[in-house]
PDB file of N, CA and C in Angstrom:
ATOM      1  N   UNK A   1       8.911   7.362 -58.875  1.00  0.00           N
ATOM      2  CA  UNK A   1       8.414   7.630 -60.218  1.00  0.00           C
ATOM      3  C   UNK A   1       8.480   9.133 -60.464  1.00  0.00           C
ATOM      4  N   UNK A   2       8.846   9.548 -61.740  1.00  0.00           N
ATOM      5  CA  UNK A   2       9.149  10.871 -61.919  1.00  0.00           C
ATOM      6  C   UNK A   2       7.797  11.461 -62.350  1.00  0.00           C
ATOM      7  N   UNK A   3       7.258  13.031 -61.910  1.00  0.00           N
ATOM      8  CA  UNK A   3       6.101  13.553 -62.048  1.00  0.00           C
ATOM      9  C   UNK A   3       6.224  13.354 -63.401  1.00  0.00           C
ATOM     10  N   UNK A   4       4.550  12.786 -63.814  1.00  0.00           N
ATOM     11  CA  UNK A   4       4.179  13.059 -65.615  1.00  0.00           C
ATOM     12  C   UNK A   4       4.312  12.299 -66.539  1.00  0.00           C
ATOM     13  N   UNK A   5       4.769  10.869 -65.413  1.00  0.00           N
ATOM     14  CA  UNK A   5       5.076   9.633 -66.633  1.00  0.00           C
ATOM     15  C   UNK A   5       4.342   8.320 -65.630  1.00  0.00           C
ATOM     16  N   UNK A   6       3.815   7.598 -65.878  1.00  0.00           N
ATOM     17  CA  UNK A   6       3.824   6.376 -65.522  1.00  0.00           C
ATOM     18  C   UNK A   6       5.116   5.005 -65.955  1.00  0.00           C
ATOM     19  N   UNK A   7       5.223   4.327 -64.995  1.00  0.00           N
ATOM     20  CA  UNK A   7       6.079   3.072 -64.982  1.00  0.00           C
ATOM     21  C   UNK A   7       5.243   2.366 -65.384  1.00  0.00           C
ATOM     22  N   UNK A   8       5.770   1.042 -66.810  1.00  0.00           N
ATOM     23  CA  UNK A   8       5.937   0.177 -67.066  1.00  0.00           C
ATOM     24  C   UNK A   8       6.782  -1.393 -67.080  1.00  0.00           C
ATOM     25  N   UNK A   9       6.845  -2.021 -66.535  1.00  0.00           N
ATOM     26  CA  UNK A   9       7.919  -2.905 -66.278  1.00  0.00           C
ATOM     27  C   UNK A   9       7.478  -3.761 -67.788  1.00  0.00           C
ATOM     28  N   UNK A  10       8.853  -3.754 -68.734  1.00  0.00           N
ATOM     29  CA  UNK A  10       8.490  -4.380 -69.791  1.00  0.00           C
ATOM     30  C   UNK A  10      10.122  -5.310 -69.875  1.00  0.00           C
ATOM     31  N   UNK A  11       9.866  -6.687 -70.598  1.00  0.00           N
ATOM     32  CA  UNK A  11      11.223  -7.826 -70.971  1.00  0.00           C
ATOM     33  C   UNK A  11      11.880  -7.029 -72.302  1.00  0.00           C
ATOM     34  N   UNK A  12      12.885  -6.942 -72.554  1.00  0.00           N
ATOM     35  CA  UNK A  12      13.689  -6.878 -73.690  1.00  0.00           C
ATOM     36  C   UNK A  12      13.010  -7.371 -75.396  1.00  0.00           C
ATOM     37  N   UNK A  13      12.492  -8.688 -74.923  1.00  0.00           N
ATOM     38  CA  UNK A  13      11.193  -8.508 -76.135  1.00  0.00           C
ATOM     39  C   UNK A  13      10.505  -7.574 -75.896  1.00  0.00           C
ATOM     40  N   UNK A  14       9.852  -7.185 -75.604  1.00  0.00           N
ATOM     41  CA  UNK A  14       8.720  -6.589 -75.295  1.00  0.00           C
ATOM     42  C   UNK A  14       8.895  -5.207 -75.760  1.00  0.00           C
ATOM     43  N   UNK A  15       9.926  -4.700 -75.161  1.00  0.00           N
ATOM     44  CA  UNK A  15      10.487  -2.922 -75.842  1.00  0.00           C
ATOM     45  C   UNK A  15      10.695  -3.181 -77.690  1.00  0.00           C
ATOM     46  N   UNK A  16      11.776  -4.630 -77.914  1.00  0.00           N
ATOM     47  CA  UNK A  16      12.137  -4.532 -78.650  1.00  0.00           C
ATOM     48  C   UNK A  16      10.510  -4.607 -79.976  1.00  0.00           C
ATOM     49  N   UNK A  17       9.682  -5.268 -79.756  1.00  0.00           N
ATOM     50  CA  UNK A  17       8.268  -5.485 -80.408  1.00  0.00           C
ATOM     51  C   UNK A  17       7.594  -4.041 -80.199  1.00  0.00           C
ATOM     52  N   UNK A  18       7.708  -3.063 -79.157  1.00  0.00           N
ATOM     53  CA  UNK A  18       7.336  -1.848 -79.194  1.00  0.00           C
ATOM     54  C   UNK A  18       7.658  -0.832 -80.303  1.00  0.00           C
ATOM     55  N   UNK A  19       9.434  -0.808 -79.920  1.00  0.00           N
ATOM     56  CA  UNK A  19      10.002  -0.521 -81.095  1.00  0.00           C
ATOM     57  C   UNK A  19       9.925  -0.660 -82.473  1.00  0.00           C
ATOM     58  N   UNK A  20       9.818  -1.853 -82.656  1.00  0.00           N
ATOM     59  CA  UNK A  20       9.248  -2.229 -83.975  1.00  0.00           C
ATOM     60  C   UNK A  20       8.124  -1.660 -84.443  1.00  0.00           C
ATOM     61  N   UNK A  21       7.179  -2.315 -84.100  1.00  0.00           N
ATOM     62  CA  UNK A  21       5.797  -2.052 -84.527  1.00  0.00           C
ATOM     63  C   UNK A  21       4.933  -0.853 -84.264  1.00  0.00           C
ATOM     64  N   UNK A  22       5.144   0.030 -82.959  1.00  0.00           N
ATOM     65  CA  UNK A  22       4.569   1.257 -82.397  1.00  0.00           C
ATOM     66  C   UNK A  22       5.759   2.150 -82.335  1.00  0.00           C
ATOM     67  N   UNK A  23       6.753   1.935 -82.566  1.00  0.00           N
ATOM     68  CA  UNK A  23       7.873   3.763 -82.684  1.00  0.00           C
ATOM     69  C   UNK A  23       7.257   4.958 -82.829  1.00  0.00           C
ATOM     70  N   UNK A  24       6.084   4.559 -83.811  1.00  0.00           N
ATOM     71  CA  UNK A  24       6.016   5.827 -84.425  1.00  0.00           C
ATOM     72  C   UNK A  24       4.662   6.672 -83.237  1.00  0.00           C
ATOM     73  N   UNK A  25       4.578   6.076 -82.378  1.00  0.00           N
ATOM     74  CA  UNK A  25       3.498   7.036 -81.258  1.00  0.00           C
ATOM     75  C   UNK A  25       4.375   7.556 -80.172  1.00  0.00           C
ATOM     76  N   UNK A  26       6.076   7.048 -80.163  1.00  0.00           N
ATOM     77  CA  UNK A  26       6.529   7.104 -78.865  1.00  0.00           C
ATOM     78  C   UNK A  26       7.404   8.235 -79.462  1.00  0.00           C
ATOM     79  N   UNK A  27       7.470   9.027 -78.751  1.00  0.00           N
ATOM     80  CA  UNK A  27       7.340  10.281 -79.399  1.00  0.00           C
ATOM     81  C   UNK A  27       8.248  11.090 -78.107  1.00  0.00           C
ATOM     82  N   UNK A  28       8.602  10.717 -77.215  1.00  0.00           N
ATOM     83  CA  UNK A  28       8.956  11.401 -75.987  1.00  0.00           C
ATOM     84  C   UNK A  28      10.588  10.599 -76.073  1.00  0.00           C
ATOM     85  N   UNK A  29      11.366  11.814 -76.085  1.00  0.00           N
ATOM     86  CA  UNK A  29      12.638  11.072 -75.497  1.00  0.00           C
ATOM     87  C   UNK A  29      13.179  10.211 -74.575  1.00  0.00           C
ATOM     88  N   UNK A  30      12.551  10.479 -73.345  1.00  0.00           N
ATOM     89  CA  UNK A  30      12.809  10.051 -72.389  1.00  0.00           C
ATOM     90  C   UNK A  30      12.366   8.039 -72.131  1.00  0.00           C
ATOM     91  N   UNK A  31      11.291   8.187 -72.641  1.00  0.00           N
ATOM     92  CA  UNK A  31      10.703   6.726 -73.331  1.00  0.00           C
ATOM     93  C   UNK A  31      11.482   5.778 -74.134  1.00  0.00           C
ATOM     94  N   UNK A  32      11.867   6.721 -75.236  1.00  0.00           N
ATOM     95  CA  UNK A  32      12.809   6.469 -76.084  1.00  0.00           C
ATOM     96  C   UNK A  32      14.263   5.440 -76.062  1.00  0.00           C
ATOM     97  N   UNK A  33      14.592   6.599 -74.889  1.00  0.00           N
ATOM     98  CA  UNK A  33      16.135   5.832 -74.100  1.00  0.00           C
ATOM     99  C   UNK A  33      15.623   5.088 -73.114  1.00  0.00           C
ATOM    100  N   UNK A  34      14.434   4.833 -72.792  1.00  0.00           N
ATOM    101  CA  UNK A  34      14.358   3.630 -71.764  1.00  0.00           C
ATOM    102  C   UNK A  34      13.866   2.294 -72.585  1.00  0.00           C
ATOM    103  N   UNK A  35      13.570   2.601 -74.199  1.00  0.00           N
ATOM    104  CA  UNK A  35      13.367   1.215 -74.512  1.00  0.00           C
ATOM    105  C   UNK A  35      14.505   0.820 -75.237  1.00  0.00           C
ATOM    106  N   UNK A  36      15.350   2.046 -75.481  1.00  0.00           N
ATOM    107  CA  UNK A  36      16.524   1.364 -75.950  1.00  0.00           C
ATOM    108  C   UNK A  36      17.352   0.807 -75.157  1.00  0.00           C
ATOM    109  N   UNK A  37      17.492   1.568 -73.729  1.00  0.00           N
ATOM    110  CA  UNK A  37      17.981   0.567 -72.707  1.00  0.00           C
ATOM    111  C   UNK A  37      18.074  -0.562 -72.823  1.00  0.00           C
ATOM    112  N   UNK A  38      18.798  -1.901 -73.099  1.00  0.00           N
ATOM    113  CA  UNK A  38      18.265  -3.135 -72.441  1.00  0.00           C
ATOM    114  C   UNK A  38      18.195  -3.512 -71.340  1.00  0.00           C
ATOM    115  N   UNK A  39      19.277  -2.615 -70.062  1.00  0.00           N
ATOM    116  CA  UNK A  39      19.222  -3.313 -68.963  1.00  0.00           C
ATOM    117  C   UNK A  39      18.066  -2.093 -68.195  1.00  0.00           C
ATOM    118  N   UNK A  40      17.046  -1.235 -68.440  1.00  0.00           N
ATOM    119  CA  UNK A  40      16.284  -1.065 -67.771  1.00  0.00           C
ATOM    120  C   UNK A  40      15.127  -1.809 -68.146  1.00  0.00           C
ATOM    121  N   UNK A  41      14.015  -2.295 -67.157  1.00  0.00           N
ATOM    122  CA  UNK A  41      13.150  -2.821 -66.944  1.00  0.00           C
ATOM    123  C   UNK A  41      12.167  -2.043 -66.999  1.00  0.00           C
ATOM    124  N   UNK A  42      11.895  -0.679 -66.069  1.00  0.00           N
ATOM    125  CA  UNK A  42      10.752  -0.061 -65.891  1.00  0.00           C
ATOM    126  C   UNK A  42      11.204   1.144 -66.839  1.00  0.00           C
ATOM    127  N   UNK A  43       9.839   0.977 -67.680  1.00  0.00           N
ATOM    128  CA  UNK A  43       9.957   2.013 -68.880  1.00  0.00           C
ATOM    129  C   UNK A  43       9.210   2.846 -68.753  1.00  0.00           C
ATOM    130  N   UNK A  44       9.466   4.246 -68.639  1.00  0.00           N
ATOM    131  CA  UNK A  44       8.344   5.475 -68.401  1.00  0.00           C
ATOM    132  C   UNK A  44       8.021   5.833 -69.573  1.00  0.00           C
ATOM    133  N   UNK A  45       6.666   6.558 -69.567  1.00  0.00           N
ATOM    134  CA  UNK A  45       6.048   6.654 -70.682  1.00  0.00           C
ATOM    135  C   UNK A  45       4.489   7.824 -69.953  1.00  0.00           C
ATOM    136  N   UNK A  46       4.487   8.548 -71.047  1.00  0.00           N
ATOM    137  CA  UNK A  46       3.940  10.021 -70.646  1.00  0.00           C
ATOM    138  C   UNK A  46       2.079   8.792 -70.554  1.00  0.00           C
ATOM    139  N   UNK A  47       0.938   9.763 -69.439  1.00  0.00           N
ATOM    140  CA  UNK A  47      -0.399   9.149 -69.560  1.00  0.00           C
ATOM    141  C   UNK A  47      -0.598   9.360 -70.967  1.00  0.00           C
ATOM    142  N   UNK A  48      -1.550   7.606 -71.374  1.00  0.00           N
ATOM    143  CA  UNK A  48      -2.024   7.880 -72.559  1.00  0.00           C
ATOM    144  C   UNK A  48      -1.473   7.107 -74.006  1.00  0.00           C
ATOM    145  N   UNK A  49       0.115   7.400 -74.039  1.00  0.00           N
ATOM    146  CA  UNK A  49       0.636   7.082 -74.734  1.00  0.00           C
ATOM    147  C   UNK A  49       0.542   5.487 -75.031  1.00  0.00           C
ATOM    148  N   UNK A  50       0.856   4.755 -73.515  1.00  0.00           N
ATOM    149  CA  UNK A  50       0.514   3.519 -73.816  1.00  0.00           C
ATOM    150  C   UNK A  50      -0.290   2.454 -74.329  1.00  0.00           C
ATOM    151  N   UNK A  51      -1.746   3.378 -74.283  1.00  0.00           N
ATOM    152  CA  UNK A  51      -2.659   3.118 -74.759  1.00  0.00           C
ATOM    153  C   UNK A  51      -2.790   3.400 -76.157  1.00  0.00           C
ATOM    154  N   UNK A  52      -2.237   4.197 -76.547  1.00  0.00           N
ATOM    155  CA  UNK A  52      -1.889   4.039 -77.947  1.00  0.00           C
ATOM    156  C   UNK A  52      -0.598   3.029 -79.190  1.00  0.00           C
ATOM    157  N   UNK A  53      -0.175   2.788 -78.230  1.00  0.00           N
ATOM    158  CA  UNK A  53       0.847   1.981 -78.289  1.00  0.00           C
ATOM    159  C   UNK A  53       0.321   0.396 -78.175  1.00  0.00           C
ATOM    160  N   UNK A  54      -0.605  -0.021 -77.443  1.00  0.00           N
ATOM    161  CA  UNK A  54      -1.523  -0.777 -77.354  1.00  0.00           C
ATOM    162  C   UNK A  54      -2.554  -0.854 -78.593  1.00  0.00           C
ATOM    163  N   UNK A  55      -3.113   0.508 -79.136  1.00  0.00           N
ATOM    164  CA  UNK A  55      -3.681   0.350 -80.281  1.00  0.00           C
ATOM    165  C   UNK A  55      -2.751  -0.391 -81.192  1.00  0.00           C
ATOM    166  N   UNK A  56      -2.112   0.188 -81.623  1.00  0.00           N
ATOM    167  CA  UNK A  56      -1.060  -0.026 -82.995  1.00  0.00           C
ATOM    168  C   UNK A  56      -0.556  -1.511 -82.876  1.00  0.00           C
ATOM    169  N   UNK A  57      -0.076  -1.915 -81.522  1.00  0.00           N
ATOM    170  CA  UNK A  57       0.174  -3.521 -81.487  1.00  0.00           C
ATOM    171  C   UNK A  57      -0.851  -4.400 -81.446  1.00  0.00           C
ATOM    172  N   UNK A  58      -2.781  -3.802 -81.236  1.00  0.00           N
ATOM    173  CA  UNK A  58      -3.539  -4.494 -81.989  1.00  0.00           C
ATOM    174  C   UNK A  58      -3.524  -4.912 -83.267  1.00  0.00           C
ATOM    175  N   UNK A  59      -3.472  -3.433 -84.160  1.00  0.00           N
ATOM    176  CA  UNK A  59      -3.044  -3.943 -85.570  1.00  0.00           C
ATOM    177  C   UNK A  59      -2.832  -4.756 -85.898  1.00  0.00           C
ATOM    178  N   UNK A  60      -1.149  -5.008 -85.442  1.00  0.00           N
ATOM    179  CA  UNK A  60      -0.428  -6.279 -86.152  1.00  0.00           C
ATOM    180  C   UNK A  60      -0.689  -7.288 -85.280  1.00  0.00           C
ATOM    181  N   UNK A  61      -1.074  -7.387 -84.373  1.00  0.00           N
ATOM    182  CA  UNK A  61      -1.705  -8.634 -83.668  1.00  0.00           C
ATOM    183  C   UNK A  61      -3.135  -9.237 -84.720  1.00  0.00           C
ATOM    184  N   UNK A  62      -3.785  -8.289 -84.937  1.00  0.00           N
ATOM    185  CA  UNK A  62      -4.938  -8.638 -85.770  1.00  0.00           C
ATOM    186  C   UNK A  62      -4.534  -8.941 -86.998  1.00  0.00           C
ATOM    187  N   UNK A  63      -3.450  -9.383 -87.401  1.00  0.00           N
ATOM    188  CA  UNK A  63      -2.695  -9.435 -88.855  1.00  0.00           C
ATOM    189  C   UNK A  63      -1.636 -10.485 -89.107  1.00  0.00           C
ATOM    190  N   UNK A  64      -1.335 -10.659 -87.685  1.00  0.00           N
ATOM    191  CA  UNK A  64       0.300 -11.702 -87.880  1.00  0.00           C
ATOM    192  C   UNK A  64      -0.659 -13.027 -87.977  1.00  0.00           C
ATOM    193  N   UNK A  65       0.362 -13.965 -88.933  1.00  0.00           N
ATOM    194  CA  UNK A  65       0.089 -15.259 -88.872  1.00  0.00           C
ATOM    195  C   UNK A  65       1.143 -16.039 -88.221  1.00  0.00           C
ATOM    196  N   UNK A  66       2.202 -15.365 -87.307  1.00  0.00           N
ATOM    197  CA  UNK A  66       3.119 -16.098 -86.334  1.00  0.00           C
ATOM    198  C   UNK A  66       2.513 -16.281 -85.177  1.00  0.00           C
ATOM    199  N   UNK A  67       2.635 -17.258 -84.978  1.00  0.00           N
ATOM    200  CA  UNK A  67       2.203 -17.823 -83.501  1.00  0.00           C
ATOM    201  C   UNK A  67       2.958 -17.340 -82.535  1.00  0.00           C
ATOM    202  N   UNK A  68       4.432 -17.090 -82.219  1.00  0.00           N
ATOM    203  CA  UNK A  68       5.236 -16.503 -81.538  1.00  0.00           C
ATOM    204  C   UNK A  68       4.836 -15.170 -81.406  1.00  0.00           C
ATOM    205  N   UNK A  69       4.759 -14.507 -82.446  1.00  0.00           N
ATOM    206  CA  UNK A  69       4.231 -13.139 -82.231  1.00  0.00           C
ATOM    207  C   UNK A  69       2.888 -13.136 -82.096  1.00  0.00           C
ATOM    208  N   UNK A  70       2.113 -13.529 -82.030  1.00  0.00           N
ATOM    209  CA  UNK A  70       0.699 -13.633 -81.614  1.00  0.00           C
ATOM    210  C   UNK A  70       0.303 -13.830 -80.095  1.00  0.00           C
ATOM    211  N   UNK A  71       0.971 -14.477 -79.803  1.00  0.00           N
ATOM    212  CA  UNK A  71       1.247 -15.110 -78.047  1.00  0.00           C
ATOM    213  C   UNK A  71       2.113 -13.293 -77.824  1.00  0.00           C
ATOM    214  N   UNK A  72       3.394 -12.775 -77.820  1.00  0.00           N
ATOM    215  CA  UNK A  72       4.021 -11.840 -77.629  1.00  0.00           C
ATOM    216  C   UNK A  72       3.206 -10.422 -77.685  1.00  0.00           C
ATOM    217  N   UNK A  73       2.296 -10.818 -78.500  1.00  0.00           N
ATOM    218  CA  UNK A  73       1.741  -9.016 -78.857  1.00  0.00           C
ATOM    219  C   UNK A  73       0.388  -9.293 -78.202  1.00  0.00           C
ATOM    220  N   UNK A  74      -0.454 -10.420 -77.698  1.00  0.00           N
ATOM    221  CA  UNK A  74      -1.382 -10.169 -77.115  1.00  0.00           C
ATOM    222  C   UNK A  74      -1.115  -9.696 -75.474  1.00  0.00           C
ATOM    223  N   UNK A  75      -0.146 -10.735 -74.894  1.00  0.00           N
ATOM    224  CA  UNK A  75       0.766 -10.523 -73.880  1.00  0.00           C
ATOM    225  C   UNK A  75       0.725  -9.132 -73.305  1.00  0.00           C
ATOM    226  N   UNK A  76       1.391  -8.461 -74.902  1.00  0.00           N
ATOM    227  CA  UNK A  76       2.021  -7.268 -74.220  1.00  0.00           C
ATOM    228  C   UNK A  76       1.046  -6.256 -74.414  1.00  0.00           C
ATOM    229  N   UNK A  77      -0.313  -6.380 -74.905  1.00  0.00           N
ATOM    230  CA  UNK A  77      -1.062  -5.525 -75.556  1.00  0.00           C
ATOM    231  C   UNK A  77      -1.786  -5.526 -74.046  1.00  0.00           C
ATOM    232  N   UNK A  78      -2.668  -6.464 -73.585  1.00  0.00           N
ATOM    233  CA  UNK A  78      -3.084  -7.116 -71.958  1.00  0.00           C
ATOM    234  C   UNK A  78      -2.167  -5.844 -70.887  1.00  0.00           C
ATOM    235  N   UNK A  79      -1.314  -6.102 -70.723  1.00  0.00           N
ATOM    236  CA  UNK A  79       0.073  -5.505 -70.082  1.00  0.00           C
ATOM    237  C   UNK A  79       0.097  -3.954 -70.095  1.00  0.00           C
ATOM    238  N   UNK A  80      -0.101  -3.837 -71.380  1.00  0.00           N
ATOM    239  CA  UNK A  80      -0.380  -2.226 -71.367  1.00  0.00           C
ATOM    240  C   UNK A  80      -1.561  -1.526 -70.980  1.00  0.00           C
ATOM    241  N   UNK A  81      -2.076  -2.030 -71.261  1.00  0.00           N
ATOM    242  CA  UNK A  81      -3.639  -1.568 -70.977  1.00  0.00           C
ATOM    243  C   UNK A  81      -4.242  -2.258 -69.353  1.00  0.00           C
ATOM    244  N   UNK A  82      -3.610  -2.619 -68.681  1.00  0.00           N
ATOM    245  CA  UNK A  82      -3.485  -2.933 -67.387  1.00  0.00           C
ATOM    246  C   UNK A  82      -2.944  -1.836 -67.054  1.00  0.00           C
ATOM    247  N   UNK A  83      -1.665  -1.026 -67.128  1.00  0.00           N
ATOM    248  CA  UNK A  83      -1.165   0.037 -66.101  1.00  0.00           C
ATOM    249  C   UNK A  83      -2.181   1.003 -66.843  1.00  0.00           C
ATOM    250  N   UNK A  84      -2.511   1.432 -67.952  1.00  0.00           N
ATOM    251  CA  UNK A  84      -3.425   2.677 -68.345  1.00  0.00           C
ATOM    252  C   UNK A  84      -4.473   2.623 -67.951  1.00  0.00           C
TER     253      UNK A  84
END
């Protein structure tokens, strides 16, 4: 693991629902190109951030009336706030 970031192991949904809905906290390049990656798995991400990123996919978790995305964003909301 590189000094100053924590690992995330996130699915291709999972970046791609990041992307979507929280872009606007991820703010670090390096993050950036690992969620655009598809074939990386472990996504670094500066302390902190994730947890904000976790906020914002409360939001729309507290808002969607899709069941698919409701199951997906609690998932990944759990997930984040486990490594932070």
């Amino acid at each position: 693991m590189e000094e100053g970031y924590i690992e995330i192991d996130l699915t291709n949904e999972q970046k791609a629902a990041i992307i979507k809905y929280a872009d606007f906290f991820v703010r670090d390049a390096v993050t950036k190109a690992d969620l655009a990656n598809k074939r990386k798995k472990w996504i670094r991400f500066r302390p902190g951030v994730a947890k904000e990123v976790a906020g914002e996919l409360a939001y729309h978790f507290n808002r969607t009336k899709n069941n698919h995305l409701f199951h997906l964003l609690d998932e990944l909301i759990d997930h984040l706030e486990y490594y932070e």
